[in-house]
PDB file of N, CA and C in Angstrom:
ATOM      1  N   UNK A   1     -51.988  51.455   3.284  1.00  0.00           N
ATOM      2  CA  UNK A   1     -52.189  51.928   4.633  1.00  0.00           C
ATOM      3  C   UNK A   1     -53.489  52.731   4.684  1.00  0.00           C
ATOM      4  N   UNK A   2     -54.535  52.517   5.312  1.00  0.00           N
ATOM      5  CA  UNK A   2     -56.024  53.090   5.864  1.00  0.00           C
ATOM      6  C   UNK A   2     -55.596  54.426   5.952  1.00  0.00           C
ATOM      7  N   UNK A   3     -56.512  54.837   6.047  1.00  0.00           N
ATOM      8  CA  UNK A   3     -56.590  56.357   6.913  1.00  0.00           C
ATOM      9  C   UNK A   3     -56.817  56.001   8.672  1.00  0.00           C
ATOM     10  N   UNK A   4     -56.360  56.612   8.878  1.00  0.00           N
ATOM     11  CA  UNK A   4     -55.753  56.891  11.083  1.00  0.00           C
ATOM     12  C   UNK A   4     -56.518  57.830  10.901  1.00  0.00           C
ATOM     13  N   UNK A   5     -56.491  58.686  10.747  1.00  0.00           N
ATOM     14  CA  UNK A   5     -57.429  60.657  11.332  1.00  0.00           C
ATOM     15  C   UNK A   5     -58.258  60.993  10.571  1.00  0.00           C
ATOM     16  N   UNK A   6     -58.602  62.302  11.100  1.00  0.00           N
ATOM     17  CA  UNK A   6     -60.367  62.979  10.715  1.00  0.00           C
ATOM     18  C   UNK A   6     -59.601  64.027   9.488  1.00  0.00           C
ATOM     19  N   UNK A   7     -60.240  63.764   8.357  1.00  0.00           N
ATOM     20  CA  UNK A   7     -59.576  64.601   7.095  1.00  0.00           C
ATOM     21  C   UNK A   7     -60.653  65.661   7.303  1.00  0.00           C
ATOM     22  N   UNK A   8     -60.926  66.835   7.185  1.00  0.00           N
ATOM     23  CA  UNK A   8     -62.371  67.981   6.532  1.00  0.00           C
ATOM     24  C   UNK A   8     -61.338  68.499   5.001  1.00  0.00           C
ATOM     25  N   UNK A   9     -62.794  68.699   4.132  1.00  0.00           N
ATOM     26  CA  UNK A   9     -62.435  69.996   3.466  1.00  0.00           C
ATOM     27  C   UNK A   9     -63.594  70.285   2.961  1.00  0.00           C
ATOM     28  N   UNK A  10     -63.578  70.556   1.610  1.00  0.00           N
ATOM     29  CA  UNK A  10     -64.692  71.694   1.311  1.00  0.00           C
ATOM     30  C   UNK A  10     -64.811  71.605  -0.440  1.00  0.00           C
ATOM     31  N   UNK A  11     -66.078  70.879  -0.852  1.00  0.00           N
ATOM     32  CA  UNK A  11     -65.797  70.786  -2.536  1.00  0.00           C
ATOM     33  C   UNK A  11     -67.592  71.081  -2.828  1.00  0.00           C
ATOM     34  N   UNK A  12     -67.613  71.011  -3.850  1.00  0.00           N
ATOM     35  CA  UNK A  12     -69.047  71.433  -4.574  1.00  0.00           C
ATOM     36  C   UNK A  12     -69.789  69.828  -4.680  1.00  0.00           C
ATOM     37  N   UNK A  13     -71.367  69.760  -4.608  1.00  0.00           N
ATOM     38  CA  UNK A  13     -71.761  68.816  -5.035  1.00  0.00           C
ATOM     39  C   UNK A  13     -72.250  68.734  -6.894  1.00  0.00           C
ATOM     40  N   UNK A  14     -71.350  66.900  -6.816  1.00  0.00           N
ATOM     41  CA  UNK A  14     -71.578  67.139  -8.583  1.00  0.00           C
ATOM     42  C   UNK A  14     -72.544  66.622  -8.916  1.00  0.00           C
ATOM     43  N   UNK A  15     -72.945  65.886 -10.524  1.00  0.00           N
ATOM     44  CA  UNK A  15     -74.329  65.631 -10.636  1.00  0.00           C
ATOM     45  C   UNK A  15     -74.066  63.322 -10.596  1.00  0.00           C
ATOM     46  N   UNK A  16     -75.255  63.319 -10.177  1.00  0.00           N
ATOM     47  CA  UNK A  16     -75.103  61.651  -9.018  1.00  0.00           C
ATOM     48  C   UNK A  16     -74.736  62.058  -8.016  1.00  0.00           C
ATOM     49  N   UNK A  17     -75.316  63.067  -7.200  1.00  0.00           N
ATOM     50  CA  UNK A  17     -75.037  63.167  -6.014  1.00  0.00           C
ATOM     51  C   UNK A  17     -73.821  62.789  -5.581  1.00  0.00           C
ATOM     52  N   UNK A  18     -72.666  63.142  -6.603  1.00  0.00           N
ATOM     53  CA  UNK A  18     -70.989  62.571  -5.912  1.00  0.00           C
ATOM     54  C   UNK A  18     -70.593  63.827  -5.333  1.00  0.00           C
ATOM     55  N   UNK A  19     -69.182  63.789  -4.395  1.00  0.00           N
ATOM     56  CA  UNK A  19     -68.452  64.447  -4.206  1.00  0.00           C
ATOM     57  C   UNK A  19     -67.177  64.383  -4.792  1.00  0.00           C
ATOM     58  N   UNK A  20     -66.186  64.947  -4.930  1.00  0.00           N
ATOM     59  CA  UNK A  20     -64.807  64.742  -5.616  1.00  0.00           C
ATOM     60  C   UNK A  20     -63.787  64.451  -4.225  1.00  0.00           C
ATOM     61  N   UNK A  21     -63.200  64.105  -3.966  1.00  0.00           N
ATOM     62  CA  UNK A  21     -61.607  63.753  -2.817  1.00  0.00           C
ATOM     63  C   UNK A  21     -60.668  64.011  -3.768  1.00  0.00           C
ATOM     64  N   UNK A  22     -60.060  65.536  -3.565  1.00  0.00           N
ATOM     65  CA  UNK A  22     -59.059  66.004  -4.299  1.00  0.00           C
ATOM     66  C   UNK A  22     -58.208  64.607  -4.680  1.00  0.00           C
ATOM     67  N   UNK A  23     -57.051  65.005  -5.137  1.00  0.00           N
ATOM     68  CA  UNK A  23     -56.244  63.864  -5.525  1.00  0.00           C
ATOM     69  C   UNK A  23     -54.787  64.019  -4.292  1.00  0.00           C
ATOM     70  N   UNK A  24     -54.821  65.580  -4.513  1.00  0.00           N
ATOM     71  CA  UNK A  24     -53.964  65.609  -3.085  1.00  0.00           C
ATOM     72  C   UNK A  24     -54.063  65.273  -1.254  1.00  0.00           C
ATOM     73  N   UNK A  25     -55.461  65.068  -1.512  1.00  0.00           N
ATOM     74  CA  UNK A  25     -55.657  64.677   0.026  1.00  0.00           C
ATOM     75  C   UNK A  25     -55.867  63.190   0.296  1.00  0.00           C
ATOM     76  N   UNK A  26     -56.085  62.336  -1.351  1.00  0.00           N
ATOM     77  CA  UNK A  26     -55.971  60.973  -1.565  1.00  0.00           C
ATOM     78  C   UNK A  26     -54.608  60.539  -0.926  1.00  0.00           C
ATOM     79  N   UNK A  27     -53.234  61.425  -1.565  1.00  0.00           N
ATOM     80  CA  UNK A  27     -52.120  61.120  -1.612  1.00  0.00           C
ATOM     81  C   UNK A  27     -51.699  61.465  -0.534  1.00  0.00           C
ATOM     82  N   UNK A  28     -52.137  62.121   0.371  1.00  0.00           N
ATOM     83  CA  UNK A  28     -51.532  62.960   1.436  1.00  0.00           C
ATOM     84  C   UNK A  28     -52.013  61.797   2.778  1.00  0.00           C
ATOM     85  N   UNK A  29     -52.784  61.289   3.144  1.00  0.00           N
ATOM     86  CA  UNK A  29     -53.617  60.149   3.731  1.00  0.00           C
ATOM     87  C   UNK A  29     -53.568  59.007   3.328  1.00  0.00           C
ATOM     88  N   UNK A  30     -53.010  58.481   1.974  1.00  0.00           N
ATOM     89  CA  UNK A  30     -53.251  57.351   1.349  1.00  0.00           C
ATOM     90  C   UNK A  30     -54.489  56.667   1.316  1.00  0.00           C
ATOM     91  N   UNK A  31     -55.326  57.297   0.707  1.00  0.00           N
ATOM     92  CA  UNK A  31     -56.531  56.910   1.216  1.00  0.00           C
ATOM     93  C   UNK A  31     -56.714  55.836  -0.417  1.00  0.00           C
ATOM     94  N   UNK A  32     -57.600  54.831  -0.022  1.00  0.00           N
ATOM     95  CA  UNK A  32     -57.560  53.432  -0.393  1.00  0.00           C
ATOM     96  C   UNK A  32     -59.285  53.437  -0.768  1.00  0.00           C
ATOM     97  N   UNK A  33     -59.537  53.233  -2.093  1.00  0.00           N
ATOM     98  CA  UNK A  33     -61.044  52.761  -2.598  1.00  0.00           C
ATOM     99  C   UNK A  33     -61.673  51.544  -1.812  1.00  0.00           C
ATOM    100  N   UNK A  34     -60.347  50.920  -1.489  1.00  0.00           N
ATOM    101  CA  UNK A  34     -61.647  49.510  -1.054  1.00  0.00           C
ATOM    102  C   UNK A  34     -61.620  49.824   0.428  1.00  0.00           C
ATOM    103  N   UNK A  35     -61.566  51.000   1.367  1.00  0.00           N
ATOM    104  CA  UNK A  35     -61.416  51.278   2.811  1.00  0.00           C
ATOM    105  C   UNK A  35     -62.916  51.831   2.897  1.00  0.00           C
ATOM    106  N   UNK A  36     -63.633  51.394   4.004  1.00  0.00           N
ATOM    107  CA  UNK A  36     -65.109  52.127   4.420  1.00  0.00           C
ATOM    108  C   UNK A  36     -64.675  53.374   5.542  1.00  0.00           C
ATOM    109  N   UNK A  37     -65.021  54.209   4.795  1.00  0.00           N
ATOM    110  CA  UNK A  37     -65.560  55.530   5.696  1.00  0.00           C
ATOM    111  C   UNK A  37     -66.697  55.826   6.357  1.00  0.00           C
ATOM    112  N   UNK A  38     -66.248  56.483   7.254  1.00  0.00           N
ATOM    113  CA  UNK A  38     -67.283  57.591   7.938  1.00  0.00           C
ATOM    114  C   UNK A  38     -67.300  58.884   7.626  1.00  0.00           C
ATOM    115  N   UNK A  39     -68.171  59.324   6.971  1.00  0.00           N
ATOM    116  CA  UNK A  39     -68.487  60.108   6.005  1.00  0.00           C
ATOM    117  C   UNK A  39     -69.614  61.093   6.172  1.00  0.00           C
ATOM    118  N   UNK A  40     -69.287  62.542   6.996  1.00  0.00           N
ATOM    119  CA  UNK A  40     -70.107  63.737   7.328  1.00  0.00           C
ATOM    120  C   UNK A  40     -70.107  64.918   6.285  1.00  0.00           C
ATOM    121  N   UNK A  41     -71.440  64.910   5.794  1.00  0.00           N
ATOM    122  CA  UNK A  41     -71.416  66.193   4.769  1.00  0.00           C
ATOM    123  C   UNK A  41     -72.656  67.335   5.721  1.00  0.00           C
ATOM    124  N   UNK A  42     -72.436  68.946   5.358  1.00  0.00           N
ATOM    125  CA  UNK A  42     -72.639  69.568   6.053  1.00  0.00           C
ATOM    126  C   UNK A  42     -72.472  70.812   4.746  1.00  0.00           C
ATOM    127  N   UNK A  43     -74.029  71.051   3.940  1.00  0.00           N
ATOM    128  CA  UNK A  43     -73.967  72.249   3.155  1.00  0.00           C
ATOM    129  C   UNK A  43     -74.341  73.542   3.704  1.00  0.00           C
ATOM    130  N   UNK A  44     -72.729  74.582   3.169  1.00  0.00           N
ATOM    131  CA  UNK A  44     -72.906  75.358   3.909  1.00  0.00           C
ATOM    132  C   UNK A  44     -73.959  76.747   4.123  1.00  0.00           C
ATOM    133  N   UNK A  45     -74.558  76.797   2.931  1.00  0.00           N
ATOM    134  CA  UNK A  45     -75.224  77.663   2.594  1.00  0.00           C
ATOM    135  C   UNK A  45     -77.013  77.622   3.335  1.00  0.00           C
ATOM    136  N   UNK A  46     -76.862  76.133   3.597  1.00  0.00           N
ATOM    137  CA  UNK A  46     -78.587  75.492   4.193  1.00  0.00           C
ATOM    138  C   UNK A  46     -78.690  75.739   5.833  1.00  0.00           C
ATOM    139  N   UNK A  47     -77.362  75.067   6.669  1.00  0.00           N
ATOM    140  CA  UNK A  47     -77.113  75.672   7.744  1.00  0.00           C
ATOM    141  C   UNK A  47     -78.221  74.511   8.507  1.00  0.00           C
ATOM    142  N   UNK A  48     -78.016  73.776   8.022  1.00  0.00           N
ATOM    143  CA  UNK A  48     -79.159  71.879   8.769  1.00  0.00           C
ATOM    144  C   UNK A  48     -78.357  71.692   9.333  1.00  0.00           C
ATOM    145  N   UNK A  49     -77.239  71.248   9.348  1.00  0.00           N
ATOM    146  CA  UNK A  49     -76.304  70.570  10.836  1.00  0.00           C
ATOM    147  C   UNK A  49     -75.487  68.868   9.939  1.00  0.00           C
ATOM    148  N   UNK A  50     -74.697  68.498  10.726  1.00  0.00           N
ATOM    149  CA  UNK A  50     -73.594  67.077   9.929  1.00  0.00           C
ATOM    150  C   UNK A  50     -75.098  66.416  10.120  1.00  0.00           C
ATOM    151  N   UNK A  51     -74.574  65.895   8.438  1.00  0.00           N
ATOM    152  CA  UNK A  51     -75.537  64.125   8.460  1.00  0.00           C
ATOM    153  C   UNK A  51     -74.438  62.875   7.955  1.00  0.00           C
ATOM    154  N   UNK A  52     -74.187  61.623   8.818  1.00  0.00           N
ATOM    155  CA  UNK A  52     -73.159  60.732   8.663  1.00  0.00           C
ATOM    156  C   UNK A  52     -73.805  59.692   8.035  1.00  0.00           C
ATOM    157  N   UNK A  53     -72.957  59.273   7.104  1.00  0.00           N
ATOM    158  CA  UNK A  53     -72.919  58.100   6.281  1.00  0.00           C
ATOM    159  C   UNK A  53     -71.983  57.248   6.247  1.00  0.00           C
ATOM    160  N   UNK A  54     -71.402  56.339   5.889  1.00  0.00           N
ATOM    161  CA  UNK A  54     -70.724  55.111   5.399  1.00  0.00           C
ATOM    162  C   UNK A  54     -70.573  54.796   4.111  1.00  0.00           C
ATOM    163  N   UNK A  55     -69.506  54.725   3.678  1.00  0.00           N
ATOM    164  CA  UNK A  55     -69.321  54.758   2.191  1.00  0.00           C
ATOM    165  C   UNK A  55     -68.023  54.443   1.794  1.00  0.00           C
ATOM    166  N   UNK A  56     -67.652  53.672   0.971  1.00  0.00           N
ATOM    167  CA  UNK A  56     -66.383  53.819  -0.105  1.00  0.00           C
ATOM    168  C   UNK A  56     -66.335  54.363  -1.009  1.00  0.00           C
ATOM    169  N   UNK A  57     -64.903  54.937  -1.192  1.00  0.00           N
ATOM    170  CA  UNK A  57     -64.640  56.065  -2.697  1.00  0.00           C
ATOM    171  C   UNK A  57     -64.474  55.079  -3.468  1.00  0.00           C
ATOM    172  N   UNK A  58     -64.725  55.433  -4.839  1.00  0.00           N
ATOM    173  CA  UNK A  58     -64.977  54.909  -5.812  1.00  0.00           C
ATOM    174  C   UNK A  58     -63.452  55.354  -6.699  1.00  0.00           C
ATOM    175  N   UNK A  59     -62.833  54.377  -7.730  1.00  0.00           N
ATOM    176  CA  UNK A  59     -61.267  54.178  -7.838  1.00  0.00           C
ATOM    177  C   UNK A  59     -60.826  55.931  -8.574  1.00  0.00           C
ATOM    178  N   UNK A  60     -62.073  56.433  -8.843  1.00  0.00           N
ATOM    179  CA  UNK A  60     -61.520  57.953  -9.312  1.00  0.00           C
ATOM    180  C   UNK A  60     -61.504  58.739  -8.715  1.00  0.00           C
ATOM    181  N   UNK A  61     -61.991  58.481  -7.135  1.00  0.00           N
ATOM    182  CA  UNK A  61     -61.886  59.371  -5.949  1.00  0.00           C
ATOM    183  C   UNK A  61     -62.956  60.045  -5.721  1.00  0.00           C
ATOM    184  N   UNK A  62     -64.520  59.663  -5.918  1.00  0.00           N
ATOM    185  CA  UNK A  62     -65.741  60.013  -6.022  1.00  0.00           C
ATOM    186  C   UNK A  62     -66.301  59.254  -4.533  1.00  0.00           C
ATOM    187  N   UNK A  63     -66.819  60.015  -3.840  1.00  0.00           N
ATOM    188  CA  UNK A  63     -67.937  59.224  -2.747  1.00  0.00           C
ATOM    189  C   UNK A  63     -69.933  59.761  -3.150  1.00  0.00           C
ATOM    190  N   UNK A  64     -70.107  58.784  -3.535  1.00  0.00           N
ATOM    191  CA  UNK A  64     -71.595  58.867  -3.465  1.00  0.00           C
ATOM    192  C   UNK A  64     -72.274  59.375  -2.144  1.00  0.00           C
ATOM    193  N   UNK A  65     -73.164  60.147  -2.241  1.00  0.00           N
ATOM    194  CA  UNK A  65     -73.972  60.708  -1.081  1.00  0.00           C
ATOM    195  C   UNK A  65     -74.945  59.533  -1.163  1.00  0.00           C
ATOM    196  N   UNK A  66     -76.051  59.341  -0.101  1.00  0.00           N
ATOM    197  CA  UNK A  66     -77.166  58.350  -0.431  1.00  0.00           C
ATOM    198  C   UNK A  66     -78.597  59.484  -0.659  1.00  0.00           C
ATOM    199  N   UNK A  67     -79.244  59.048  -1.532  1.00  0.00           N
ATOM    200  CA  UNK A  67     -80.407  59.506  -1.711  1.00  0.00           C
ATOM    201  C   UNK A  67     -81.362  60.378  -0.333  1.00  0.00           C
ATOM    202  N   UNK A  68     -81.333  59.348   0.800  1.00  0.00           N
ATOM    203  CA  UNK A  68     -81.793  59.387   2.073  1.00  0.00           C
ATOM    204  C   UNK A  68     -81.287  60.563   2.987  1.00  0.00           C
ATOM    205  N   UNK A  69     -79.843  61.314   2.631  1.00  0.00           N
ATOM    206  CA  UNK A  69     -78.966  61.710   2.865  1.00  0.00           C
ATOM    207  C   UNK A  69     -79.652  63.577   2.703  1.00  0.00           C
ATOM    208  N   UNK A  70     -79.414  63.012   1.007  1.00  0.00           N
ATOM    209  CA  UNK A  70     -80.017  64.151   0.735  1.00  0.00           C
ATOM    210  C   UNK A  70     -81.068  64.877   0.821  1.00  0.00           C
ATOM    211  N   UNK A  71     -82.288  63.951   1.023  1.00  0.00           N
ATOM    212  CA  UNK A  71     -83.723  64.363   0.916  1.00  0.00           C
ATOM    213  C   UNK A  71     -83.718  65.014   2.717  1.00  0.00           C
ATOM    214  N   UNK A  72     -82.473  65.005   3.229  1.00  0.00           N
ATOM    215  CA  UNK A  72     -82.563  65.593   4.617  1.00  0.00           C
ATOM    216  C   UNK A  72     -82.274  66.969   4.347  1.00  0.00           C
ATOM    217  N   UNK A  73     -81.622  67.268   3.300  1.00  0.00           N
ATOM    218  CA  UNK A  73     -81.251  69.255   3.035  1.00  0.00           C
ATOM    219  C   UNK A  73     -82.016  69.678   2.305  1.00  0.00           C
ATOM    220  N   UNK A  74     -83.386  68.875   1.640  1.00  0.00           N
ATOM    221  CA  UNK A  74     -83.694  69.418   0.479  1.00  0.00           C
ATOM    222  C   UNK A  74     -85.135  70.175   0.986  1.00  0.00           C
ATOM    223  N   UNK A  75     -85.138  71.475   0.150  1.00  0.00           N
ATOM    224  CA  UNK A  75     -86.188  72.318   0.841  1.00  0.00           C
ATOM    225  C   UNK A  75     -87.234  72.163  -0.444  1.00  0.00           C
ATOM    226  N   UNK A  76     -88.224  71.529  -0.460  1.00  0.00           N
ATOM    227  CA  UNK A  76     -89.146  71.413  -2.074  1.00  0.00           C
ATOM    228  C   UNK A  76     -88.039  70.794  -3.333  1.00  0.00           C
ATOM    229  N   UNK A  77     -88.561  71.188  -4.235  1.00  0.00           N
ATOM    230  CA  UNK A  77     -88.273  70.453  -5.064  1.00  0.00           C
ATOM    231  C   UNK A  77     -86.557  71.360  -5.841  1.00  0.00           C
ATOM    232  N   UNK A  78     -85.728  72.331  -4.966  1.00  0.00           N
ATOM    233  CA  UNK A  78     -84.915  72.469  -5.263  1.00  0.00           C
ATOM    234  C   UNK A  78     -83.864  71.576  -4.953  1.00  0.00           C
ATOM    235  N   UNK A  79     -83.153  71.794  -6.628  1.00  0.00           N
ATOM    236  CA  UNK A  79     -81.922  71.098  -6.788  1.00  0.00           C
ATOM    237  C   UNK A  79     -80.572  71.272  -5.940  1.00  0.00           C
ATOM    238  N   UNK A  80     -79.707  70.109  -5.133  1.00  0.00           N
ATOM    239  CA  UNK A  80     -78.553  70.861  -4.392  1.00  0.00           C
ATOM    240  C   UNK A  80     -77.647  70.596  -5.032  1.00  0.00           C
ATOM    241  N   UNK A  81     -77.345  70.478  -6.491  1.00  0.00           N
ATOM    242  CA  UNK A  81     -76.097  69.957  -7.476  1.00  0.00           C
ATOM    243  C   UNK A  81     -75.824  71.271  -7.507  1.00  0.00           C
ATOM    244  N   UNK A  82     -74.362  71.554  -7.470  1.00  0.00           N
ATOM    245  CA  UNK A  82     -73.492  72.517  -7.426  1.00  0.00           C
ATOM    246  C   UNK A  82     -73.203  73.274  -6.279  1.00  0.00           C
ATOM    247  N   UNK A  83     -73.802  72.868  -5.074  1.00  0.00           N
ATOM    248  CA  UNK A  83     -74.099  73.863  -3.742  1.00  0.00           C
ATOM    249  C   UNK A  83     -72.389  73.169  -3.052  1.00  0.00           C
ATOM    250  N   UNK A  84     -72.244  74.471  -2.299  1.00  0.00           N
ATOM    251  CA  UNK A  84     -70.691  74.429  -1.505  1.00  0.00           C
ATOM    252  C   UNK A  84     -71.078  73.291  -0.347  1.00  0.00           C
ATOM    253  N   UNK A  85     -70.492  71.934   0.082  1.00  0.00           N
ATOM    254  CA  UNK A  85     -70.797  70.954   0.929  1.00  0.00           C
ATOM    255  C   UNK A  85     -69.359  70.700   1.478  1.00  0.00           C
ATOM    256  N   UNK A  86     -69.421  70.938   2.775  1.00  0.00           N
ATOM    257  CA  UNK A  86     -68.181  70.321   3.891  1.00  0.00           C
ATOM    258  C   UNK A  86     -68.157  68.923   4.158  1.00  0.00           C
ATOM    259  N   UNK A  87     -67.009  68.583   4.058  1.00  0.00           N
ATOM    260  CA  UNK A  87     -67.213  66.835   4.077  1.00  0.00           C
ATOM    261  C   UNK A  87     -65.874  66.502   4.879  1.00  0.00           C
ATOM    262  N   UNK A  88     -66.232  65.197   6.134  1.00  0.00           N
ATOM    263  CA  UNK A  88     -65.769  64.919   7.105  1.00  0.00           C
ATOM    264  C   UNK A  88     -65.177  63.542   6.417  1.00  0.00           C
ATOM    265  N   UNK A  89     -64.060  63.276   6.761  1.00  0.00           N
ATOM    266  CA  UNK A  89     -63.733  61.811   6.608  1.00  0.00           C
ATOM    267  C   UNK A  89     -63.213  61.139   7.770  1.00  0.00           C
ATOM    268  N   UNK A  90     -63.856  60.376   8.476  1.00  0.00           N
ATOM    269  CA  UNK A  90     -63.162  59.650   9.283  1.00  0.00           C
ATOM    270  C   UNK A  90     -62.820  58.065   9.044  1.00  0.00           C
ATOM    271  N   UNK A  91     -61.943  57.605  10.334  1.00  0.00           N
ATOM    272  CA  UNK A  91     -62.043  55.896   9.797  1.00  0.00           C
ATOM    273  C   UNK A  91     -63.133  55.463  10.424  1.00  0.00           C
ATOM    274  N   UNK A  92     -63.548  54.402   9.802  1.00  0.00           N
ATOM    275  CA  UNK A  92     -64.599  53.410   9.989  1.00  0.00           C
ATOM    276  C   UNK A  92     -64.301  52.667  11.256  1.00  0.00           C
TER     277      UNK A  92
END
């Protein structure tokens, strides 16, 4: 069964630009690797505003950010691996 509704929460960015999808909010939504999302990240510390993507989680519960994505928060040549990022899930 897809995801129906708008999930938020709140995890760190890791290194490959992934995010983690707890395992409880996998299970809680049934949320499905081969399902396309709509996918809003929003770091909170930068204060830029939602940027939306499209994406599938990957079978360990990882969503890739896109490169393009990122180079929208990035101020010079600082790194945003480890920074606090809000992330929207909707259905596709």
């Amino acid at each position: 069964m897809p995801l129906t509704e708008r999930v938020n929460f709140t995890t760190s960015l890791q290194k490959g630009n992934r995010v983690q999808v707890s395992k409880l909010i996998r299970w809680r939504f049934k949320l499905e690797s081969d399902q396309t999302l709509k996918v809003g990240v929003n770091f909170s510390d930068l204060h830029m505003g939602w940027k939306y993507f499209y994406a599938k989680m990957s079978k360990d519960g990882r969503l890739t950010v896109p490169k393009l994505v990122l180079s929208r928060f990035q101020e010079g040549t600082k790194t945003l691996t480890g920074l606090v990022v809000e992330v929207i899930l909707d259905p596709a």
